[in-house]
Protein backbone atom coordinates (compact mmCIF):
# COMPACT_ATOMS: atom_id res chain seq x y z
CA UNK A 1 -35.64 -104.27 72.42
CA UNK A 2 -36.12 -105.39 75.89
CA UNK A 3 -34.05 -108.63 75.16
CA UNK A 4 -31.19 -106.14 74.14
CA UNK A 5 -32.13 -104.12 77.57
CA UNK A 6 -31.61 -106.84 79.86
CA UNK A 7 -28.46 -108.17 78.49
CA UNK A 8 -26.67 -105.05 77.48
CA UNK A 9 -24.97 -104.72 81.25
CA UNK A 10 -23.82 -108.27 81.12
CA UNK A 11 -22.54 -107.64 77.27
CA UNK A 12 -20.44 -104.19 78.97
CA UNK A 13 -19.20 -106.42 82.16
CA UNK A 14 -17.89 -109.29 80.04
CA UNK A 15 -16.50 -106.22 77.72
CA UNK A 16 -14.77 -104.67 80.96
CA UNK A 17 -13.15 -108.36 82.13
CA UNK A 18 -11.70 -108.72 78.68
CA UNK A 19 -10.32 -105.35 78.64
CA UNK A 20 -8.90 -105.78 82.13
CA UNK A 21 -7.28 -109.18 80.80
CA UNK A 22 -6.19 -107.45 78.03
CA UNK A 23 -3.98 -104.58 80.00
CA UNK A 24 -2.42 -107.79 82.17
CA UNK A 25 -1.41 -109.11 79.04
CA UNK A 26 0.22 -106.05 78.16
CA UNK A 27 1.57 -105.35 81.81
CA UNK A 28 3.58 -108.83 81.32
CA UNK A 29 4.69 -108.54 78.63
CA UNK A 30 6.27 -104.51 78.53
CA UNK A 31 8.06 -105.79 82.01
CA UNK A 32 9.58 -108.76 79.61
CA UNK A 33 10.78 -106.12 76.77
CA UNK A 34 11.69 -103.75 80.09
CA UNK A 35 14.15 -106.35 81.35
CA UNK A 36 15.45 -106.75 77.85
CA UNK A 37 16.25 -103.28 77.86
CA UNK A 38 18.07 -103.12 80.58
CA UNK A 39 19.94 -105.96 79.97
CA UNK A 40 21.35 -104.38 76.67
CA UNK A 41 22.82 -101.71 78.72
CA UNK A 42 22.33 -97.96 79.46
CA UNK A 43 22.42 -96.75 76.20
CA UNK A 44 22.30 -92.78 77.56
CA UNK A 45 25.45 -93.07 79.59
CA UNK A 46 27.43 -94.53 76.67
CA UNK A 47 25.80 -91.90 74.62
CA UNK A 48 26.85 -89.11 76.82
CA UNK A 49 30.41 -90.65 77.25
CA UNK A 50 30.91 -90.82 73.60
CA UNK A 51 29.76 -86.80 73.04
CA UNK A 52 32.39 -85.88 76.03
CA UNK A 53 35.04 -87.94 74.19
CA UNK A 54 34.05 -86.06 71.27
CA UNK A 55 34.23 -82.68 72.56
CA UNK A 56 37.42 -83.69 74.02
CA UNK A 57 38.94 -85.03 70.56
CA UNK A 58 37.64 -81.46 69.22
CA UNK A 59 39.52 -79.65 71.70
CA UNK A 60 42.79 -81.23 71.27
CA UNK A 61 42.33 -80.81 67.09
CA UNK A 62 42.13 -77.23 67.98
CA UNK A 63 38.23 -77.26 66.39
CA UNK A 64 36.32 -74.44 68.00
CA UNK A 65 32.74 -74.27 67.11
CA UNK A 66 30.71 -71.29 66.49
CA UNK A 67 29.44 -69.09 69.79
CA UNK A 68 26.57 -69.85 70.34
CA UNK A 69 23.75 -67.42 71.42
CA UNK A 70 22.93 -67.09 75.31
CA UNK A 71 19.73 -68.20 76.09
CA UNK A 72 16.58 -66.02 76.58
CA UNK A 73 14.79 -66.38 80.05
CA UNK A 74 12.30 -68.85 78.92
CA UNK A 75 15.16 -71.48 77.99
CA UNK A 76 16.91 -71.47 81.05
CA UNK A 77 13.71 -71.35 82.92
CA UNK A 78 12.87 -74.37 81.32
CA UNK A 79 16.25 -75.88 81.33
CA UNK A 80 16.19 -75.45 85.27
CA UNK A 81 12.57 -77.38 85.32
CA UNK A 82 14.11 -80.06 83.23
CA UNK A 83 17.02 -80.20 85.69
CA UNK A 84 15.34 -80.41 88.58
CA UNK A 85 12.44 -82.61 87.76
CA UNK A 86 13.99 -84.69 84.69
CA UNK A 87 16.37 -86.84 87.22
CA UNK A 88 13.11 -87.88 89.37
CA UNK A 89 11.03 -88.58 86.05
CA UNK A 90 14.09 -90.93 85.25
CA UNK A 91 14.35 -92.76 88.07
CA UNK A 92 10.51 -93.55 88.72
CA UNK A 93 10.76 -94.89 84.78
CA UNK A 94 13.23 -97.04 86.17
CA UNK A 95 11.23 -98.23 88.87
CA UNK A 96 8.25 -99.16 87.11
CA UNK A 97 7.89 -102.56 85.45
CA UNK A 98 6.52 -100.82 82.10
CA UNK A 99 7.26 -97.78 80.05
CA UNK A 100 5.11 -94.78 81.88
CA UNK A 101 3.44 -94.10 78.36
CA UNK A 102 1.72 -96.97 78.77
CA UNK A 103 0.23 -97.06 82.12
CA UNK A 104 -1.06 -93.81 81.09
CA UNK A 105 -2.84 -95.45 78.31
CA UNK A 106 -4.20 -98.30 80.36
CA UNK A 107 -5.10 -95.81 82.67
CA UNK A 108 -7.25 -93.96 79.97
CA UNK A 109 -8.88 -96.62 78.70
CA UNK A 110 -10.26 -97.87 81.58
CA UNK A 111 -11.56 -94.60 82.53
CA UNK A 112 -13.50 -94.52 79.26
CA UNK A 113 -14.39 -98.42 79.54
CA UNK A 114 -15.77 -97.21 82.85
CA UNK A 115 -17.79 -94.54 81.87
CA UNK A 116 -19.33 -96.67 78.72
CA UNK A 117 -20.14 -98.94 81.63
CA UNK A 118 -22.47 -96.94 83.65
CA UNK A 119 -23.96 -94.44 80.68
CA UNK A 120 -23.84 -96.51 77.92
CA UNK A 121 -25.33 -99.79 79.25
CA UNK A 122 -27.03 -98.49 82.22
CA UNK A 123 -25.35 -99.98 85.12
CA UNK A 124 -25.70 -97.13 87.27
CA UNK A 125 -29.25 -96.28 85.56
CA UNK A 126 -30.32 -92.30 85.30
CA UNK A 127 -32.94 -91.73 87.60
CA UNK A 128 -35.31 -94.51 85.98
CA UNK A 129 -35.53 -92.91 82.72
CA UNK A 130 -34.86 -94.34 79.83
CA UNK A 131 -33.39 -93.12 76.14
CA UNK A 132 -32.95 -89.44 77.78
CA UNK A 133 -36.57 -88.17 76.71
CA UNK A 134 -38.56 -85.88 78.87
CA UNK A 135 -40.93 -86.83 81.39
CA UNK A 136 -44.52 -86.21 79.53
CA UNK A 137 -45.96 -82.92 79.59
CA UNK A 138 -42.31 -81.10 79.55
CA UNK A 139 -42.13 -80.09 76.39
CA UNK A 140 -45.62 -78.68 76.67
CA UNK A 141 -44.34 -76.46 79.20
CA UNK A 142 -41.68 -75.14 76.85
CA UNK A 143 -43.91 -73.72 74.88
CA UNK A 144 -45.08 -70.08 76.05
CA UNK A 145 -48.12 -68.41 76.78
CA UNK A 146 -47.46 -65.87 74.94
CA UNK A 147 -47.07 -67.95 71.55
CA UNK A 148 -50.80 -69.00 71.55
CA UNK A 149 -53.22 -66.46 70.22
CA UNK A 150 -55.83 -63.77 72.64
CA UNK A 151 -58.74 -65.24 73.14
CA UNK A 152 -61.76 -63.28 73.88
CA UNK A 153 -64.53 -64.01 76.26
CA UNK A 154 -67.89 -63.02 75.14
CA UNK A 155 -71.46 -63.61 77.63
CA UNK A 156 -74.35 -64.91 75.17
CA UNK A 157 -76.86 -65.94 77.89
CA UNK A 158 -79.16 -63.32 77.47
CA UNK A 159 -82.18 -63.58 75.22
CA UNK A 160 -85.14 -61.21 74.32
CA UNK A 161 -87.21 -61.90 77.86
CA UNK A 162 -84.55 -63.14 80.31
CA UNK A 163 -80.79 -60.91 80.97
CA UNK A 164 -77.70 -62.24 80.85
CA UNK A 165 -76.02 -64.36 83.51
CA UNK A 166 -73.89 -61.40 85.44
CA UNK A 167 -70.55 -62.18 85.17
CA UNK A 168 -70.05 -65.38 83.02
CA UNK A 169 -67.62 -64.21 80.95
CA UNK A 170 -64.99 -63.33 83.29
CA UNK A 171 -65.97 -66.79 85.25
CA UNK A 172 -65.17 -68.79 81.79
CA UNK A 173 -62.36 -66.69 81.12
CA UNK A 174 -60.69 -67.47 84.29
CA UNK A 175 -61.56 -71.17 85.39
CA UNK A 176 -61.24 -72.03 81.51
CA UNK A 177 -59.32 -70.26 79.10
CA UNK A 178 -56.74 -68.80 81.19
CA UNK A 179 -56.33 -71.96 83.39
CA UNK A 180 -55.56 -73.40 79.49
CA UNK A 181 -52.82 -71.09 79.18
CA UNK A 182 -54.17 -69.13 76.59
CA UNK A 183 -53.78 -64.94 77.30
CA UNK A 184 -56.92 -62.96 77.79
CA UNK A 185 -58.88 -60.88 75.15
CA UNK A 186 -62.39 -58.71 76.04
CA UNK A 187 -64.65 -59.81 78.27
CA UNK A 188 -67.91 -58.36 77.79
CA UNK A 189 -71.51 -59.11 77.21
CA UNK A 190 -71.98 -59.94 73.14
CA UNK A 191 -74.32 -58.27 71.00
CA UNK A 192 -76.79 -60.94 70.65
CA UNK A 193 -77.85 -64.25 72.84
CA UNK A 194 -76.29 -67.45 71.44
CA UNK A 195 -78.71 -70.89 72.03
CA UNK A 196 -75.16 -72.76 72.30
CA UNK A 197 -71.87 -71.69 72.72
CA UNK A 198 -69.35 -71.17 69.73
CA UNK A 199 -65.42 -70.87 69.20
CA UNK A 200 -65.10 -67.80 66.14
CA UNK A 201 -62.47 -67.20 64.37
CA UNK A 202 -60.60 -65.03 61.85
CA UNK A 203 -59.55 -67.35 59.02
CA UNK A 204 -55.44 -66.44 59.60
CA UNK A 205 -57.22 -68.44 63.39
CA UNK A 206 -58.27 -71.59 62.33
CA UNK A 207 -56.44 -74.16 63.66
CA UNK A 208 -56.36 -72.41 67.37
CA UNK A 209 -59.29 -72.38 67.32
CA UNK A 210 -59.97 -75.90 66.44
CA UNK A 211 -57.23 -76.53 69.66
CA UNK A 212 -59.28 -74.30 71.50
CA UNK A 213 -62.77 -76.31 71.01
CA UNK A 214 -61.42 -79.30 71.84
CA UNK A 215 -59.36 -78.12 74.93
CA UNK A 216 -62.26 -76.79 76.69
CA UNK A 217 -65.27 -79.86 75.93
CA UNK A 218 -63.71 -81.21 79.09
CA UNK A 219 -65.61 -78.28 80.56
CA UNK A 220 -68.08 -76.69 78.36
CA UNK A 221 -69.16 -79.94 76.57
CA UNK A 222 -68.51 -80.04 72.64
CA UNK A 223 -68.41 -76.59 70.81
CA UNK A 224 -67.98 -75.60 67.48
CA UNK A 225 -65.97 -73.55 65.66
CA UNK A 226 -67.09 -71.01 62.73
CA UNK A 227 -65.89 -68.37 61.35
CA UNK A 228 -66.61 -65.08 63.20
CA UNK A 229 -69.05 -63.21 62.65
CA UNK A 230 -69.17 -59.32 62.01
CA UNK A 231 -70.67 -57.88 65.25
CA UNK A 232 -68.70 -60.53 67.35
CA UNK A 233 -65.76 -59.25 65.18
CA UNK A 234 -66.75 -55.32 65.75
CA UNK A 235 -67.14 -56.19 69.84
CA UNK A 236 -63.80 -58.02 70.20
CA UNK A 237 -61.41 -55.62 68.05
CA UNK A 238 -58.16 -57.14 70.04
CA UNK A 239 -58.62 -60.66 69.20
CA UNK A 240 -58.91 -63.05 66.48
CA UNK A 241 -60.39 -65.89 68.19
CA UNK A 242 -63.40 -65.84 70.38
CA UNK A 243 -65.25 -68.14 73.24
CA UNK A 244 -69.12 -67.30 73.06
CA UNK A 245 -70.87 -68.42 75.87
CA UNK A 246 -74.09 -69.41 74.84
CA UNK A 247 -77.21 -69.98 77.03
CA UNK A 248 -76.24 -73.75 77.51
CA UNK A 249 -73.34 -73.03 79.25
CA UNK A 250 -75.35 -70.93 81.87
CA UNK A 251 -75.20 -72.72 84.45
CA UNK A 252 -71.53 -72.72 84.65
């Protein structure tokens, strides 16, 4: 792939000299049939002569054609744009070497052979990036907040002789979960101290939770995940998964 990377501009340059050889070839040769053309005569004014001579012939015969309807407004609108621009149209084809048509078409294709050029085989480059992907961590930023689940915040520090840490669960809720983009649940003291801390979950929960776990052992270390448990479940009504801070996380 990087062999086909390094010599895909040269490939598109050598493919842009043969086109422009290509449209010389062309150039010479519609001048050539161009002369030929003219040399055969002006095949319009002989045309027109021959319709007058007609008309003419009709006239004397006594042949009178049909009347024919006058035109509506958009006819002779356009008949007056043909007669005002159709002479100059004529005589710049007469001027150029080739038929108009197909400078137009050269003209085209070069524009497209240019823009194959710097897209297609990266003359021009895009910024540095290559095969139009996203820079990394873009398309984690498409996805919302509010598509991952509530997660609540429960403080399990406290046992039977010592109280609580004041205030852990709002601490861990705001340098941890939220900063992880997940949206906030309860934060409250749970019914029972934990020895370690614990991701719950409802079973409809498993895999964010999982996610969850392993997104914050950067910062709480390597927690589990089980299934929740009643009274966590009766404590945090609005959420189905659940950080419990347990007392080895205290000094957080």
């Amino acid at each position: 792939m990087d062999l086909i990377e390094q010599i895909g501009p040269f490939v598109g340059l050598a493919a842009f000299v043969a086109l422009a050889v290509l449209a010389f070839l062309l150039f010479q040769q519609s001048r050539e049939l161009r002369r030929l053309r003219e040399w055969a005569g002006r095949a319009p004014e002989r045309a027109k002569e021959a319709v007058e001579a007609s008309l003419a012939a009709a006239e004397l015969r006594g042949d009178e054609s049909a009347p024919e309807e006058a035109p509506g407004a958009v006819a002779q609108w356009w008949a007056g744009v043909k007669e005002s621009i159709g002479p100059r149209l004529e005589d710049l084809d007469r001027r150029l070497p080739i038929d108009g048509r197909i400078v137009l078409g050269l003209l085209g294709a070069l524009v497209i052979a240019g823009g194959a050029l710097t897209s297609g085989f990266g003359l021009l480059g895009d910024g540095g990036r290559k095969g139009g992907k996203a820079p990394a961590g873009q398309a984690a930023k498409r996805k919302g907040d509010d598509q991952k689940p509530k997660v609540a915040v429960l403080n399990a520090t406290q046992t039977e002789d010592v109280q609580g840490v004041p205030g852990l669960a709002d601490k861990v809720a705001s340098e941890v979960v939220k900063q992880l983009g997940y949206p906030l649940g309860t934060r409250t003291n749970a019914p029972a101290g934990f020895a370690e801390s614990v991701v719950m979950f409802e079973p409809s929960a498993e895999g964010e939770a999982a996610e969850l776990a392993r997104a914050i052992s950067k910062q709480l270390g390597e927690t589990p995940a089980q299934p929740m448990a009643a009274d966590i479940r009766a404590t945090v009504e609005d959420s189905m998964i659940v950080l419990v801070v347990g007392a080895d996380d205290a000094q957080f």
